[in-house]
N, C-alpha and C. Protein backbone atom coordinates (compact mmCIF):
# COMPACT_ATOMS: atom_id res chain seq x y z
N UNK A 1 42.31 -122.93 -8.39
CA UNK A 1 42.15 -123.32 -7.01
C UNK A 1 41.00 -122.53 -6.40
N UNK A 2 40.19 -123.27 -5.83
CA UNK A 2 39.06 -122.42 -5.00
C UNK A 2 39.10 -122.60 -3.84
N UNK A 3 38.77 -121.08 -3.08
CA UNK A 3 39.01 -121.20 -1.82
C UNK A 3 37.57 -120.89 -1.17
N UNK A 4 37.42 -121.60 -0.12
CA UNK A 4 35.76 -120.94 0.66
C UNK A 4 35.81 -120.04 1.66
N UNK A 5 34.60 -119.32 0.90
CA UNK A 5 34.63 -118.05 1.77
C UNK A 5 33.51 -117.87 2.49
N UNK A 6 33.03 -119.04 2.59
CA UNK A 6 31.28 -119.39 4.02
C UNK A 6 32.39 -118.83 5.23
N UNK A 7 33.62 -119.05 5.81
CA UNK A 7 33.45 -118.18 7.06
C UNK A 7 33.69 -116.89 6.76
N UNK A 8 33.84 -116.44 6.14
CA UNK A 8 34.12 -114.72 5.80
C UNK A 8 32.36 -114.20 5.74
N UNK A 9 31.75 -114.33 4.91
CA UNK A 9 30.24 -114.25 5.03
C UNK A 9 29.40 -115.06 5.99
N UNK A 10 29.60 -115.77 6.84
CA UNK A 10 29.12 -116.31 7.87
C UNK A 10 28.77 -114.72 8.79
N UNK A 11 28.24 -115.06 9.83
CA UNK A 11 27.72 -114.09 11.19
C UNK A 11 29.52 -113.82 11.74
N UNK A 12 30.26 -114.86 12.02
CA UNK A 12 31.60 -114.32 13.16
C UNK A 12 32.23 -113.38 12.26
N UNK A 13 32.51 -113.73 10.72
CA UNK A 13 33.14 -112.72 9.85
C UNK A 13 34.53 -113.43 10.22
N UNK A 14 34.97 -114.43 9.80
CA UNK A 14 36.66 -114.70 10.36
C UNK A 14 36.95 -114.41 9.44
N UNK A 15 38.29 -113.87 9.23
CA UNK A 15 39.28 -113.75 8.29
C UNK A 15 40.00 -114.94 7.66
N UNK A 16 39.74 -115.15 5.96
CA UNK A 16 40.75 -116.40 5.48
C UNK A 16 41.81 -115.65 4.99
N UNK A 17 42.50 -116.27 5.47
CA UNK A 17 44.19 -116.16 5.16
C UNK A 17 45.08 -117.64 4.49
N UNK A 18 45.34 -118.10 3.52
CA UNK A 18 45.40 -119.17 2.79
C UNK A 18 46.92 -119.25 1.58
N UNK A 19 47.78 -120.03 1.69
CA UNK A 19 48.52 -120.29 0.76
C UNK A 19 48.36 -120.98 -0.50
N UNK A 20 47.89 -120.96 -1.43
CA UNK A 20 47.23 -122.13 -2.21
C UNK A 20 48.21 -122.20 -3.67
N UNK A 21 48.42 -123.21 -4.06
CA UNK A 21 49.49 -123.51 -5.68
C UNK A 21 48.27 -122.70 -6.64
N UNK A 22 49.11 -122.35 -7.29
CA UNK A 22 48.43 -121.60 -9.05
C UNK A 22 48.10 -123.05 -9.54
N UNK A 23 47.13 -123.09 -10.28
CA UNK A 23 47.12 -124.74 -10.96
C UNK A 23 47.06 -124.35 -12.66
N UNK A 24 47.22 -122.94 -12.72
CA UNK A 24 47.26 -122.57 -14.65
C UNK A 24 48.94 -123.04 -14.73
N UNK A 25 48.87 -123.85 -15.59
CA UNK A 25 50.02 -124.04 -16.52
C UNK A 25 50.27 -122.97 -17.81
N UNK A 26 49.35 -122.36 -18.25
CA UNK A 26 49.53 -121.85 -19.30
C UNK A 26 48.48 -120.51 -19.91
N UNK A 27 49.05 -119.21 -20.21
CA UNK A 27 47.97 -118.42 -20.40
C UNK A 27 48.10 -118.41 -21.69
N UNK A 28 46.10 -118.50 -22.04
CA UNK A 28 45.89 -118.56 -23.31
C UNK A 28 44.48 -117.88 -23.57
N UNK A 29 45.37 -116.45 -24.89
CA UNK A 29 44.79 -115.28 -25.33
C UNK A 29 44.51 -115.31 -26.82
N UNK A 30 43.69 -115.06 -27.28
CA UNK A 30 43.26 -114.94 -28.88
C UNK A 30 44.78 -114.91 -29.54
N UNK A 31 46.08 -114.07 -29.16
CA UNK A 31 47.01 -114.32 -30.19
C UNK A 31 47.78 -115.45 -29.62
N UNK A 32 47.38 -116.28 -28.96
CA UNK A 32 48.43 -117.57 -28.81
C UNK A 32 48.10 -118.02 -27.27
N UNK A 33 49.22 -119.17 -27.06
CA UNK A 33 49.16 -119.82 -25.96
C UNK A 33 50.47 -119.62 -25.37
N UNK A 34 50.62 -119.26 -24.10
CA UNK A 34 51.80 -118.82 -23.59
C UNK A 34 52.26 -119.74 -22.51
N UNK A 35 53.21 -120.70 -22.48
CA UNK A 35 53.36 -121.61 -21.03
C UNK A 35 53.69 -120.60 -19.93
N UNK A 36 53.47 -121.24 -18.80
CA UNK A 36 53.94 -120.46 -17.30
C UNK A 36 55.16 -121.44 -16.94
N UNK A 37 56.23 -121.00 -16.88
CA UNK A 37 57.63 -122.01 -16.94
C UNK A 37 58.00 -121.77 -15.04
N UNK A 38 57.86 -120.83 -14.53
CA UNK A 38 57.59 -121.03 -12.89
C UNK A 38 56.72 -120.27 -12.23
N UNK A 39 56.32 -120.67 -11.12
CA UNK A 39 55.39 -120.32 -10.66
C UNK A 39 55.81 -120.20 -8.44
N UNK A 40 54.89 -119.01 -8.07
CA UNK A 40 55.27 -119.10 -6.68
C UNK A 40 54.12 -119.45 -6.15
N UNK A 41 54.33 -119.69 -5.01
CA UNK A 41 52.56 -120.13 -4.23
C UNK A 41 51.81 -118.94 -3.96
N UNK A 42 50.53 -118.66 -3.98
CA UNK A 42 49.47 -117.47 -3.80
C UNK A 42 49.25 -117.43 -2.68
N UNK A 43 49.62 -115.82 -1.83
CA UNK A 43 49.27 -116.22 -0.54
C UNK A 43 47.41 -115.18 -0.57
N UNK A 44 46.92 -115.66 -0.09
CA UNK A 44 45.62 -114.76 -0.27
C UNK A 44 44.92 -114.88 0.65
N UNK A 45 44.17 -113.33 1.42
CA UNK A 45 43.56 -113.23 2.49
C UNK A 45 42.45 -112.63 2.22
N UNK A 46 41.59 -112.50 2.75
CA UNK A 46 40.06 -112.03 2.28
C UNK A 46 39.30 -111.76 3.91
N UNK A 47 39.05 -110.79 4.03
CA UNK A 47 38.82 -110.24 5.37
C UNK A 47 37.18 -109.27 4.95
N UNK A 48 36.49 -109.17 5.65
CA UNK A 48 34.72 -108.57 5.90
C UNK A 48 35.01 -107.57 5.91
N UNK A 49 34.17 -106.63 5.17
CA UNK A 49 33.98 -105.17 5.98
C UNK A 49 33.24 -104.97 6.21
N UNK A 50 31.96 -105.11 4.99
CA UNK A 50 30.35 -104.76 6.51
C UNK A 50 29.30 -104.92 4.88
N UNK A 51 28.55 -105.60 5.37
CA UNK A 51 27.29 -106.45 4.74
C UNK A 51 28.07 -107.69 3.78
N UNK A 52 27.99 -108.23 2.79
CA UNK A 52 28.76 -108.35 1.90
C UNK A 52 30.16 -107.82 1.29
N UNK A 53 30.27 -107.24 1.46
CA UNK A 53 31.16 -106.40 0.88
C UNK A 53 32.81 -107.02 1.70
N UNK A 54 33.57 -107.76 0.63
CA UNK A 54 35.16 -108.66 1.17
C UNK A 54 36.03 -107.36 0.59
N UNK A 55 37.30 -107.72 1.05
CA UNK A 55 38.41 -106.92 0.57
C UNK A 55 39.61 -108.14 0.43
N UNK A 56 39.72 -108.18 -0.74
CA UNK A 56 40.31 -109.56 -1.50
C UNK A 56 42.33 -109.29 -1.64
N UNK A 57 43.39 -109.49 -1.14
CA UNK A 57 44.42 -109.21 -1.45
C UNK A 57 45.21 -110.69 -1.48
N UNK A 58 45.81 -110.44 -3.04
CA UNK A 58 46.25 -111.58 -3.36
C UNK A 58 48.01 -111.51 -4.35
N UNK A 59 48.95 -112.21 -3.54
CA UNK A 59 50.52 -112.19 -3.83
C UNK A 59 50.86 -113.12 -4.35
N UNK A 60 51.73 -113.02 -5.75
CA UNK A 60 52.46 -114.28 -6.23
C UNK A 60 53.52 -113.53 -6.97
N UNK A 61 54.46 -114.46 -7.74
CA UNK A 61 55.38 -114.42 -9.08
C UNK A 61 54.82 -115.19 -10.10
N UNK A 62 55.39 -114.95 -11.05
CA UNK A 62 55.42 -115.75 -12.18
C UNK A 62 55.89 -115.67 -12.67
N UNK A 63 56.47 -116.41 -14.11
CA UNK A 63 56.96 -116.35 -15.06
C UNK A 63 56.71 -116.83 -16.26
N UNK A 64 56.51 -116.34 -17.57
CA UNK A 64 55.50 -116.67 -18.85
C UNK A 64 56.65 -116.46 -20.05
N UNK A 65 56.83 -117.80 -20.93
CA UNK A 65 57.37 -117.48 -22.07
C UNK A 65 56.53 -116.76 -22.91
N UNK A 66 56.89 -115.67 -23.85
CA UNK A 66 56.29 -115.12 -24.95
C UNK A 66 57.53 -114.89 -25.82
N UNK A 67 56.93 -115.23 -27.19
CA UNK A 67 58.10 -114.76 -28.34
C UNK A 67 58.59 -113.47 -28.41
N UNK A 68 59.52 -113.34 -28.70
CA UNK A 68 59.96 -111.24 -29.05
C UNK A 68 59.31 -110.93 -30.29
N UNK A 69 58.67 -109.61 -30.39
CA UNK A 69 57.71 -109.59 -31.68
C UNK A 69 58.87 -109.13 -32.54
N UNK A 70 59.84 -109.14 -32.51
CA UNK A 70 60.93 -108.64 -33.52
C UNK A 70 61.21 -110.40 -34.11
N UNK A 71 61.95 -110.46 -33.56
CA UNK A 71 62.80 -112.31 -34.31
C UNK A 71 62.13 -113.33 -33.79
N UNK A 72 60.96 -113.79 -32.96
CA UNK A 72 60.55 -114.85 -32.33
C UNK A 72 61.24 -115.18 -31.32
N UNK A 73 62.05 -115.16 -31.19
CA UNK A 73 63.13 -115.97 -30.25
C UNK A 73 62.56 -115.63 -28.71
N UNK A 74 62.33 -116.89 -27.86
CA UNK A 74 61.69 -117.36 -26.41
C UNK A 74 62.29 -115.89 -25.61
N UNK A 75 61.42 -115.08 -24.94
CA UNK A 75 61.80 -113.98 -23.60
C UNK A 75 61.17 -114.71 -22.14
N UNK A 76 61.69 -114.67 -21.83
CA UNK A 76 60.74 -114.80 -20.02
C UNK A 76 60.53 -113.68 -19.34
N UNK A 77 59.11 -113.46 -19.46
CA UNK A 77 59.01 -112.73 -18.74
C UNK A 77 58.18 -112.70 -17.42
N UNK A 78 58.69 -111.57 -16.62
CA UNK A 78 58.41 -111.78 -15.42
C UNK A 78 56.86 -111.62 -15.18
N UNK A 79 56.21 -111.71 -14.14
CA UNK A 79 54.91 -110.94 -13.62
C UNK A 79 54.63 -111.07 -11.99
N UNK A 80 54.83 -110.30 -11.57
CA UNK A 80 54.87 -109.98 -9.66
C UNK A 80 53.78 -109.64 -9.35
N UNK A 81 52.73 -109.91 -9.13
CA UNK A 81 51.09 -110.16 -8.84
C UNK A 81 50.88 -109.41 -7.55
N UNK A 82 50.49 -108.33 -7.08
CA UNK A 82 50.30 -107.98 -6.12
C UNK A 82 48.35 -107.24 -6.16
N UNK A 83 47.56 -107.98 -5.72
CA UNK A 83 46.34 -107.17 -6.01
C UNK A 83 45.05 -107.30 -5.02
N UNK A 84 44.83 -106.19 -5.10
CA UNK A 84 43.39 -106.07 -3.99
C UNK A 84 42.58 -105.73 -4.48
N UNK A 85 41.49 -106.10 -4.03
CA UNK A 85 39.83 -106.08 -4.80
C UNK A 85 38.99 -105.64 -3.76
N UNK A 86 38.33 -104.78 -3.88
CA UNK A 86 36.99 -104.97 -2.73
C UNK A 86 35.59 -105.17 -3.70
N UNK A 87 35.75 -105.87 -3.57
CA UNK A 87 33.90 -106.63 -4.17
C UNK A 87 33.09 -106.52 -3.20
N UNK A 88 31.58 -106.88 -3.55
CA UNK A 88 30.50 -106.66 -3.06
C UNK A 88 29.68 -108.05 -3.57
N UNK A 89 29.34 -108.89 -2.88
CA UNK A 89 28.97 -110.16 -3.63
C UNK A 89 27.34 -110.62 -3.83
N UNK A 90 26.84 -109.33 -2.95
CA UNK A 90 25.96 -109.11 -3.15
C UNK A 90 25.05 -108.19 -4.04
N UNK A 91 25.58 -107.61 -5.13
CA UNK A 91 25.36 -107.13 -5.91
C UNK A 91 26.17 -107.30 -7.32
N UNK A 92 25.15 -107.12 -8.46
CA UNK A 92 25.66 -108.10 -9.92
C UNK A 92 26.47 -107.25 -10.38
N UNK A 93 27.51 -106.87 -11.42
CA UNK A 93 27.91 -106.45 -12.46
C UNK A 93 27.32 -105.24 -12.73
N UNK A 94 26.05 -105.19 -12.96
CA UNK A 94 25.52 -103.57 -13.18
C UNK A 94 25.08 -103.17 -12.26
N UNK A 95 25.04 -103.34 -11.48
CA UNK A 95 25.04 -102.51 -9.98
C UNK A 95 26.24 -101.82 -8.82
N UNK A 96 27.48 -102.12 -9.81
CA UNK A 96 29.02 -101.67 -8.82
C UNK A 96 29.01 -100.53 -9.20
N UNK A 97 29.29 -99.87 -8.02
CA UNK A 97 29.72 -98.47 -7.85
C UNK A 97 31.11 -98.67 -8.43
N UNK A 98 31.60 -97.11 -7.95
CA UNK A 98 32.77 -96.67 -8.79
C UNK A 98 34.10 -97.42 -8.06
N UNK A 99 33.80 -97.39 -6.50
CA UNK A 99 34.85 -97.85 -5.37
C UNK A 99 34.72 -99.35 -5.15
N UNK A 100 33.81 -100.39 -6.30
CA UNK A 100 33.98 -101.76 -5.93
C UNK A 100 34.79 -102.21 -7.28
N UNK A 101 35.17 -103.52 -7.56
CA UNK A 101 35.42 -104.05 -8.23
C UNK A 101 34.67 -104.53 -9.07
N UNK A 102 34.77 -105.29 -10.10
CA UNK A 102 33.85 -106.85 -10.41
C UNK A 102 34.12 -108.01 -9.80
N UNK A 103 33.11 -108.87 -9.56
CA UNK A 103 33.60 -110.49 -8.76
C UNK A 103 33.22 -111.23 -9.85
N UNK A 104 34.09 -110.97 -11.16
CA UNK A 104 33.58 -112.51 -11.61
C UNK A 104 34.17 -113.52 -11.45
N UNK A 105 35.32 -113.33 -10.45
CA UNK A 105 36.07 -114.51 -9.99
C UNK A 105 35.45 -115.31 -8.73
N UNK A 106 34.31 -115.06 -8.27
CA UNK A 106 33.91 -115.49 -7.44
C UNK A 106 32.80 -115.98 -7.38
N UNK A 107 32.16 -117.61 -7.22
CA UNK A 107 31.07 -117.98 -7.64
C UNK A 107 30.49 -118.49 -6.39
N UNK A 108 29.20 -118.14 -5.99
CA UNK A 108 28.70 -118.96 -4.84
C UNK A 108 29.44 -118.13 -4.00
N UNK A 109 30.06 -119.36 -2.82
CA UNK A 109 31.19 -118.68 -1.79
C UNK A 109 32.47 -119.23 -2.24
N UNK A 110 32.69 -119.28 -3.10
CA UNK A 110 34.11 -119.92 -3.79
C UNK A 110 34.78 -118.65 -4.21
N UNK A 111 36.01 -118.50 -4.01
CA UNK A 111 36.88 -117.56 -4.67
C UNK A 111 37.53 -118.58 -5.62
N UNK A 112 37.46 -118.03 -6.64
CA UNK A 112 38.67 -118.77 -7.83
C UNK A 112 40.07 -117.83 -8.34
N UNK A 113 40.73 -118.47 -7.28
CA UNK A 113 41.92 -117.63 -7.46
C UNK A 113 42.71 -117.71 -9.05
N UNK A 114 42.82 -119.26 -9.54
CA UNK A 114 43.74 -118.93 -11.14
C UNK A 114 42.65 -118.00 -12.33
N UNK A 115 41.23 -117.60 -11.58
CA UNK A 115 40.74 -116.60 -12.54
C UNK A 115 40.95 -114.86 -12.44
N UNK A 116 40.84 -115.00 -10.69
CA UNK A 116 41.35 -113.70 -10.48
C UNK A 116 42.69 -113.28 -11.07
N UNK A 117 43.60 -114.42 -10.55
CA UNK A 117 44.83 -114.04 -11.17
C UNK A 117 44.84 -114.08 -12.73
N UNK A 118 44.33 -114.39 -13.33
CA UNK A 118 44.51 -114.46 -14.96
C UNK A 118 44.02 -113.11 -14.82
N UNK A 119 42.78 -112.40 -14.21
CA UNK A 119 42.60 -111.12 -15.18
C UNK A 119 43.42 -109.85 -14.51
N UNK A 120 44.10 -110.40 -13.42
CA UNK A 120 45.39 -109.74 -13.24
C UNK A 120 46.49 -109.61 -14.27
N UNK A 121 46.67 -110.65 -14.62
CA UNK A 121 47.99 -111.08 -15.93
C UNK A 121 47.75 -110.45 -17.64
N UNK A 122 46.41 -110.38 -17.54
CA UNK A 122 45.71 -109.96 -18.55
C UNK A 122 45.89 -108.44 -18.64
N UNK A 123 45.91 -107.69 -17.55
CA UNK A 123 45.75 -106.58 -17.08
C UNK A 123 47.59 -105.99 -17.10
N UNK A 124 48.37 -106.72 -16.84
CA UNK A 124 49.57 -106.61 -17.12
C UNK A 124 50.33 -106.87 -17.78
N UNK A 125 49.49 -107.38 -18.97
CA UNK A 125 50.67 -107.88 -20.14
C UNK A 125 51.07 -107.03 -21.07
N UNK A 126 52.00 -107.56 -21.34
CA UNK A 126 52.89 -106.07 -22.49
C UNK A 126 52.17 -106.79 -23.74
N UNK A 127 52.55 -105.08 -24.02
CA UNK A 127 52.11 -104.14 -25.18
C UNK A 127 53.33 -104.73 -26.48
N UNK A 128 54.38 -105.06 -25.93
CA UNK A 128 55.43 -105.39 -26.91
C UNK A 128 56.46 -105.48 -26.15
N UNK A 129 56.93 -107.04 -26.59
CA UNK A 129 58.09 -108.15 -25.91
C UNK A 129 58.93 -108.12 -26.60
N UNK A 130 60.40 -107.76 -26.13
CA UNK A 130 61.43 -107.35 -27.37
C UNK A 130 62.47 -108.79 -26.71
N UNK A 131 63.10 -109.30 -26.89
CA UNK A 131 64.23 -109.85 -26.47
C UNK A 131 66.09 -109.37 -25.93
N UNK A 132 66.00 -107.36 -26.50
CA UNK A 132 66.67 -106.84 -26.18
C UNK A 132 66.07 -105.64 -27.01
N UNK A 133 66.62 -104.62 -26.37
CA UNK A 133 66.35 -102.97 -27.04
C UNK A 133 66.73 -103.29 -28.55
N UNK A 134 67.69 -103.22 -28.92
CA UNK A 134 68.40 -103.77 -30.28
C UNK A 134 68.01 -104.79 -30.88
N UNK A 135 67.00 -105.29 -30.91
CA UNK A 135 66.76 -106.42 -31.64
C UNK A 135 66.64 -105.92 -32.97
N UNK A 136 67.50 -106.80 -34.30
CA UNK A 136 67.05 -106.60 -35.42
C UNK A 136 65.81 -107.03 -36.17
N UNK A 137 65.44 -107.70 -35.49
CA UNK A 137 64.38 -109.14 -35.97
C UNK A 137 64.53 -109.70 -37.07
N UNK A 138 63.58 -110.55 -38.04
CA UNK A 138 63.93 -111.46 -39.16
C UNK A 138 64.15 -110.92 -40.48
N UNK A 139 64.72 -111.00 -41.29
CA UNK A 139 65.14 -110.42 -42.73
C UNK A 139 63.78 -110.83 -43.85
N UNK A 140 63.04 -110.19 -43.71
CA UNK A 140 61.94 -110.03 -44.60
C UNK A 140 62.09 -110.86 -45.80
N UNK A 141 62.66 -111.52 -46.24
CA UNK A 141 62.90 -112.00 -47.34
C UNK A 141 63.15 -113.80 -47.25
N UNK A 142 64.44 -114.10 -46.41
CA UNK A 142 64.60 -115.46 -46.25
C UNK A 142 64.22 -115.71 -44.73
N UNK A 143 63.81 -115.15 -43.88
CA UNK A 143 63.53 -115.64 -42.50
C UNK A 143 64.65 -115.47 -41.83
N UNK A 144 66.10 -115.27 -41.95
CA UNK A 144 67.23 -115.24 -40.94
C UNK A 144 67.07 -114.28 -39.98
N UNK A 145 67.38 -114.97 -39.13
CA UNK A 145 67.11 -113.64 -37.57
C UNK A 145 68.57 -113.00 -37.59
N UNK A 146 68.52 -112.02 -37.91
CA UNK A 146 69.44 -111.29 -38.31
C UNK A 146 69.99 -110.12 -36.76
N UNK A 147 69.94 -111.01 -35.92
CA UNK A 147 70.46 -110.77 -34.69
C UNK A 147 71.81 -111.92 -34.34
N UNK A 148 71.49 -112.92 -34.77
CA UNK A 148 72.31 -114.08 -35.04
C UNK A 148 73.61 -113.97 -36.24
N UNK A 149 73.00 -113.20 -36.77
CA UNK A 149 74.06 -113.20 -38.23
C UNK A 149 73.22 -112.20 -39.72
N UNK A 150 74.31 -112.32 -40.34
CA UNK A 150 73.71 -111.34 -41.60
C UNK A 150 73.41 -112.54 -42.82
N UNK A 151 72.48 -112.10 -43.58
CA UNK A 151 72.17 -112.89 -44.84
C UNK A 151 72.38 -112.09 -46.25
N UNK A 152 72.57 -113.13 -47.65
CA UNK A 152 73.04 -112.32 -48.62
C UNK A 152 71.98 -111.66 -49.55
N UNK A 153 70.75 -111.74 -48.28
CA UNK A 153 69.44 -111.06 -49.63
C UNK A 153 69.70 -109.75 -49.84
N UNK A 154 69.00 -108.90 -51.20
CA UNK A 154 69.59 -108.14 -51.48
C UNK A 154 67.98 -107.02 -51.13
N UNK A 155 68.23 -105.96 -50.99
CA UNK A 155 67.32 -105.48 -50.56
C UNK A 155 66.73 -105.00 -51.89
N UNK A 156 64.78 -105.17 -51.50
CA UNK A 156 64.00 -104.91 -52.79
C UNK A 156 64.11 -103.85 -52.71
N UNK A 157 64.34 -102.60 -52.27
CA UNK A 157 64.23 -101.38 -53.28
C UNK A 157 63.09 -100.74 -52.25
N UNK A 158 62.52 -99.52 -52.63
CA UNK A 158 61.46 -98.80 -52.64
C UNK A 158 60.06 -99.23 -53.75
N UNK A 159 58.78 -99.02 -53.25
CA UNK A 159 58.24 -99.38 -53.85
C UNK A 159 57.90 -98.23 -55.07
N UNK A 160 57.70 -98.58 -56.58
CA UNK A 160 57.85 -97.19 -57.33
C UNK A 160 56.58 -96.70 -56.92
N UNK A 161 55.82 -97.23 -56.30
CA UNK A 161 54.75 -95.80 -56.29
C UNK A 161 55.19 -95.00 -55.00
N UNK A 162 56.24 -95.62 -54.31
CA UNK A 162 56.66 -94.02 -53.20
C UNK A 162 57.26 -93.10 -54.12
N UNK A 163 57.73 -93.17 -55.39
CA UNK A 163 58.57 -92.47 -55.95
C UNK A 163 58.24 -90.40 -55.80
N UNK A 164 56.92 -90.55 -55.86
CA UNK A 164 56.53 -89.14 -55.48
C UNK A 164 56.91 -88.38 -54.40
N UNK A 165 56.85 -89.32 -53.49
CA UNK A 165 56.62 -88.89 -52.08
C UNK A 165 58.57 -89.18 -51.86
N UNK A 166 59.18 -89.75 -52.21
CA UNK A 166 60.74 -89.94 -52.77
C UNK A 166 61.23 -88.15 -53.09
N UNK A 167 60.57 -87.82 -54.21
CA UNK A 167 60.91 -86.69 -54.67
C UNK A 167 60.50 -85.52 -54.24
N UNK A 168 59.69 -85.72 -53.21
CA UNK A 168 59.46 -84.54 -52.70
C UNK A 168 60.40 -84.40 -51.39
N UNK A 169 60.80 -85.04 -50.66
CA UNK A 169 62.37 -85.36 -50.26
C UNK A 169 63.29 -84.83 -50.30
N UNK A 170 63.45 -85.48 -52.11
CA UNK A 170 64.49 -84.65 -52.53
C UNK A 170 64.58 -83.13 -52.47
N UNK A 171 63.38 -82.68 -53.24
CA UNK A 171 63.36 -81.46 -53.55
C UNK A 171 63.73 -80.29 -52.26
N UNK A 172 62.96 -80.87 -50.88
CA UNK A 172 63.27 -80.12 -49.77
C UNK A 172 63.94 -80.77 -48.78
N UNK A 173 65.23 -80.67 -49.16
CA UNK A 173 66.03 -81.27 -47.97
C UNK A 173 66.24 -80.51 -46.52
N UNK A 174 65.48 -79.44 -46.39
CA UNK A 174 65.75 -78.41 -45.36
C UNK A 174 64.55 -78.93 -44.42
N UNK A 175 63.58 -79.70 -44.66
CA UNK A 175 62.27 -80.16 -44.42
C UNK A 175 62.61 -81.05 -42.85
């Protein structure tokens, strides 16, 4: 969704203040494609401070299936979007000081809010999606998600070349 920001950079400097729908259905990152299963409306205001320079604050929910990296099995997880930017739109990428942002969400006088918000989401995504603390995940052998139930594979063993590193183990059990 793009919003215009000609009266914010105009001479009066008005303040936009705007409700607008997310229009991403789905975030999609080098390890996969993730649907957005609900979504809240974006409320977003963008107010002048002096030359160029906006102060961007933007509110939503969401919610994103991702697999549990243990057994696969669907998690929902949440994401509560709360974020402020102060950009400078008059100056590129290698020219931001330490106290601006980047605007690459912002082209012309257009704000593109489902980009801002993606590198919000991007910025908050886990590190590792479990489906519960305890998850066993899948049985290495036949695929059974062994959170569901037990299977009759038999476990391969150690590999013999740990056998060294096995016996040294043994030898110091005080270790």
């Amino acid at each position: 969704m793009l919003i215009n920001l000609s009266d914010v950079l105009s001479d009066q400097h008005k303040t936009v203040e705007e409700t607008v729908r997310l229009e991403m259905e789905e975030i999609r990152l080098k390890a996969g494609t993730y649907p957005i299963v609900s979504k809240e409306p974006v409320h977003v205001s963008v107010e002048h401070i002096r030359g160029k320079e906006l102060l961007i604050k933007a509110e939503t929910g969401l919610t994103v299936i991702i697999p549990c990296d243990r057994c696969l099995e669907d998690v929902r997880q949440e994401f509560v979007l709360n974020c402020t930017k102060h950009v400078d739109v008059g100056l590129s990428d290698a020219e931001l000081t330490e106290e601006l942002d980047e605007s690459n969400f912002i082209d012309g006088y257009h704000l593109d809010v489902d980009k801002l918000l993606y590198n919000e989401i991007l910025a908050g995504w886990p590190t590792k999606v479990l489906c519960r603390e305890d998850c066993k995940g899948l049985c290495r052998i036949c695929g059974q998600n062994l959170n569901t139930g037990s299977c009759d594979c038999e476990e391969p063993g150690l590999d013999p070349r740990m056998s060294v590193v096995r016996d040294l183990f043994k030898n110091f059990k005080e270790v």
